[in-house]
C-alpha atoms as a PDB file:
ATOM      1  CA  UNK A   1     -12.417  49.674  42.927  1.00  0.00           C
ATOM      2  CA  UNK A   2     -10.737  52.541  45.195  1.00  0.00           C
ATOM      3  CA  UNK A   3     -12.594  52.579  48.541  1.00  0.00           C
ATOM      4  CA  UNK A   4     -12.404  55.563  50.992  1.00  0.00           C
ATOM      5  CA  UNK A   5     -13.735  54.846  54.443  1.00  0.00           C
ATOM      6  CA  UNK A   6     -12.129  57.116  56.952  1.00  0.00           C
ATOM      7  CA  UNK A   7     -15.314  59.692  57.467  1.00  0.00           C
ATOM      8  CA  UNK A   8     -17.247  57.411  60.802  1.00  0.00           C
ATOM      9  CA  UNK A   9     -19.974  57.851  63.243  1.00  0.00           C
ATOM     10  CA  UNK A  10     -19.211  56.805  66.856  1.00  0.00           C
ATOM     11  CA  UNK A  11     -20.916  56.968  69.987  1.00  0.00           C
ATOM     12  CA  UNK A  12     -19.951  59.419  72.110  1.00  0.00           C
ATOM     13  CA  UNK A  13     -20.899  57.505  75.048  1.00  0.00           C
ATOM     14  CA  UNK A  14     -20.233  54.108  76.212  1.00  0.00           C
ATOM     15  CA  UNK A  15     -21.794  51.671  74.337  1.00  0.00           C
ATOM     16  CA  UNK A  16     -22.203  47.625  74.898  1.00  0.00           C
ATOM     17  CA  UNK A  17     -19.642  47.843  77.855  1.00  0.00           C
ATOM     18  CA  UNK A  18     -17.089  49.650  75.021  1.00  0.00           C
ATOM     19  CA  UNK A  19     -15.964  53.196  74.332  1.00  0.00           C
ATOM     20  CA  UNK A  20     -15.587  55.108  70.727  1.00  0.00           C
ATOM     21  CA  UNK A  21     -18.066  52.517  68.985  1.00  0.00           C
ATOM     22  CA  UNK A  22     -18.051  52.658  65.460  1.00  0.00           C
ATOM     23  CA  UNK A  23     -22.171  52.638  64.319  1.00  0.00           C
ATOM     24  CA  UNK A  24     -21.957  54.336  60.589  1.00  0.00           C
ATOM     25  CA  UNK A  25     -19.791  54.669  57.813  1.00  0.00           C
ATOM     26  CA  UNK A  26     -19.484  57.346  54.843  1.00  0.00           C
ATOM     27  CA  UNK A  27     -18.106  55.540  52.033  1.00  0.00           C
ATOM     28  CA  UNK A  28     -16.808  56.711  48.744  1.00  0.00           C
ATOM     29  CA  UNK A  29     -15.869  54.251  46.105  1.00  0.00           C
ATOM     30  CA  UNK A  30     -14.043  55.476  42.897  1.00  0.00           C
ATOM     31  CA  UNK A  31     -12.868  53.112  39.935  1.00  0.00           C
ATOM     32  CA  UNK A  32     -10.918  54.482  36.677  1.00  0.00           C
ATOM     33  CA  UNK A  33     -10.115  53.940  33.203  1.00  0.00           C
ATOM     34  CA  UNK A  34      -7.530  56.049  31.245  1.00  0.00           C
ATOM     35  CA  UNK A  35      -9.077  59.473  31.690  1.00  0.00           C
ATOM     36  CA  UNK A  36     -12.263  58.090  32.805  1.00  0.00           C
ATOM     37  CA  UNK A  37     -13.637  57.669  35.985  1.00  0.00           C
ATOM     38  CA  UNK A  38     -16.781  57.055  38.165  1.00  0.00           C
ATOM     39  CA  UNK A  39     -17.882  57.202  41.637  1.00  0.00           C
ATOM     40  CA  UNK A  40     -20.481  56.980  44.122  1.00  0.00           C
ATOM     41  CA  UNK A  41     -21.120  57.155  47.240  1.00  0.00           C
ATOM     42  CA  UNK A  42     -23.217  56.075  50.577  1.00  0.00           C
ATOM     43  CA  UNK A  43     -23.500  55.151  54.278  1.00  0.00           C
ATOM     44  CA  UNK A  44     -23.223  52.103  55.649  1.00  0.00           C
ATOM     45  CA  UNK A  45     -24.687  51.300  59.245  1.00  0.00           C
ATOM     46  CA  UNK A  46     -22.645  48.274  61.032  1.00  0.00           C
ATOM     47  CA  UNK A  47     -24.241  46.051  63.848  1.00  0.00           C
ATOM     48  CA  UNK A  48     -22.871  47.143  67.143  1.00  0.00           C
ATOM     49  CA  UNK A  49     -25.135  44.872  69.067  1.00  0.00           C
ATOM     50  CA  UNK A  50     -22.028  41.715  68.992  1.00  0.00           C
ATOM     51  CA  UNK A  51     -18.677  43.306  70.073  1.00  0.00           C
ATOM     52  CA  UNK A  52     -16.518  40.538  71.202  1.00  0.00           C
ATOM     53  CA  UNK A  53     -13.844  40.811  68.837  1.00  0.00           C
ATOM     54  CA  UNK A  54     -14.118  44.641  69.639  1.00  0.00           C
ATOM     55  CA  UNK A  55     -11.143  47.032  68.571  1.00  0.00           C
ATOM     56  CA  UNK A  56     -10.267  50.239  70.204  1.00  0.00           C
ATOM     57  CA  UNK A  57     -10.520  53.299  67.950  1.00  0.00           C
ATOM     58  CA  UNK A  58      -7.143  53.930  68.173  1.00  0.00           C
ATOM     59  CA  UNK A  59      -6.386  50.732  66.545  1.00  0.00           C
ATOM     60  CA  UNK A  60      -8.888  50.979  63.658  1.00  0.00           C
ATOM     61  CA  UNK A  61      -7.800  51.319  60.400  1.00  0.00           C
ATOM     62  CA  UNK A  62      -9.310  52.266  57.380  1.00  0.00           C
ATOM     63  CA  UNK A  63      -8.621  49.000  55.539  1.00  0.00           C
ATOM     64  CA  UNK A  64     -10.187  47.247  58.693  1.00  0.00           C
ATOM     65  CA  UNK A  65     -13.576  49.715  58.385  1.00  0.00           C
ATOM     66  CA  UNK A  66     -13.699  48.869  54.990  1.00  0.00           C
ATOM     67  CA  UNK A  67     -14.128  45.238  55.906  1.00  0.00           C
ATOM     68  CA  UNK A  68     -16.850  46.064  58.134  1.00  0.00           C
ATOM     69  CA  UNK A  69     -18.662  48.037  55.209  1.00  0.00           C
ATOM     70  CA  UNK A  70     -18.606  45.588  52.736  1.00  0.00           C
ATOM     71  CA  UNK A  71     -19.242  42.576  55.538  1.00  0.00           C
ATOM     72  CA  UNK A  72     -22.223  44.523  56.145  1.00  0.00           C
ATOM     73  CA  UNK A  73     -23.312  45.161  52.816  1.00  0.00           C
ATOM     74  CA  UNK A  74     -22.851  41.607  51.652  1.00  0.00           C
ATOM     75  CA  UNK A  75     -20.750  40.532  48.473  1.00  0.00           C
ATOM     76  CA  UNK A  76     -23.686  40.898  46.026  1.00  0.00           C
ATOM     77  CA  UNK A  77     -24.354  44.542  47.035  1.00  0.00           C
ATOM     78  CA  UNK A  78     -20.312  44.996  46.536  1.00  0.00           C
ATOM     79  CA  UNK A  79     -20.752  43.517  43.105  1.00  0.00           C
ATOM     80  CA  UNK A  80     -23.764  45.830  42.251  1.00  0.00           C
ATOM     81  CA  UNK A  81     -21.489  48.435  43.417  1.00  0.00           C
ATOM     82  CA  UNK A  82     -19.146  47.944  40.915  1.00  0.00           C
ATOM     83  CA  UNK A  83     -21.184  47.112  37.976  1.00  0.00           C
ATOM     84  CA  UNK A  84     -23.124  50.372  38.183  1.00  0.00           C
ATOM     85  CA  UNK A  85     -19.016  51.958  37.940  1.00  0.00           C
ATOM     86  CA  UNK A  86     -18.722  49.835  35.417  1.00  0.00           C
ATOM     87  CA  UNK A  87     -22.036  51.424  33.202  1.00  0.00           C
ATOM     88  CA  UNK A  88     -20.732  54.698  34.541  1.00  0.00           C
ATOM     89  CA  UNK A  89     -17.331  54.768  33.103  1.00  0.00           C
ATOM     90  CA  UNK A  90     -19.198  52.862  29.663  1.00  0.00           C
ATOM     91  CA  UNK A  91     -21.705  55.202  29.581  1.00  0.00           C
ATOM     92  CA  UNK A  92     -18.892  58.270  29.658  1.00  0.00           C
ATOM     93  CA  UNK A  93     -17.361  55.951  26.240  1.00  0.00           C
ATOM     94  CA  UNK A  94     -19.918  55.332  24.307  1.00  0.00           C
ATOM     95  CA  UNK A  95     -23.136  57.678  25.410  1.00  0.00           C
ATOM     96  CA  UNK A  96     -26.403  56.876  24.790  1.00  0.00           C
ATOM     97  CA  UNK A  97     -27.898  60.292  25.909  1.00  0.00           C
ATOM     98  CA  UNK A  98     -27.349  63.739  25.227  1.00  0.00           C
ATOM     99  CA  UNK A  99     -28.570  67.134  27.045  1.00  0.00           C
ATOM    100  CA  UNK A 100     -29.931  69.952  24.319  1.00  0.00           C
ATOM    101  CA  UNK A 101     -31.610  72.933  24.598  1.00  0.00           C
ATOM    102  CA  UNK A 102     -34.542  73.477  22.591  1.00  0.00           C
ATOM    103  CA  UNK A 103     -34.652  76.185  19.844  1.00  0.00           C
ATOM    104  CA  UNK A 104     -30.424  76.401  19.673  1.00  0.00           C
END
């Protein structure tokens, strides 16, 4: 599962004694198969309340936001995550639906 994380919601004021706080995320998450692929996509809020391991925004990283998001979320909200990409990518396979239009 391909996580993007870089699109982020900060304060604009000083917050908790701290500058350029971090309070939202816009995820995407993207998995593939062959030609196949699914996505979705979300916001995550993080707590900003406990900020003594606190790290400038110039030193965030995208790999370190993605912690946060999936910290936040919790591992089985991760795993739903990527079982519904999973049924995504299946359902583009092997389809169990079909869109018509009456009287063609």
């Amino acid at each position: 599962m391909n996580w993007n994380c870089k699109t982020i919601d900060v304060y604009t004021q000083e917050h908790n004694g701290h500058e350029g706080v971090i309070w939202n995320v816009h995820w995407r998450v993207s998995k593939g198969e062959g030609d196949l692929s699914a996505s979705s996509y979300g916001t995550q809020s993080l707590n900003t309340e406990e900020l003594e391991n606190f790290t400038p925004l110039a030193d965030v990283t995208e790999a370190m936001v993605q912690g946060w998001v999936e910290a936040a979320m919790g591992e089985e909200a991760v795993a739903d995550l990527e079982n519904n990409l999973d049924s995504q990518i299946e359902e583009l396979e092997n389809p169990t639906t079909e869109t018509i239009t009456l009287g063609e």
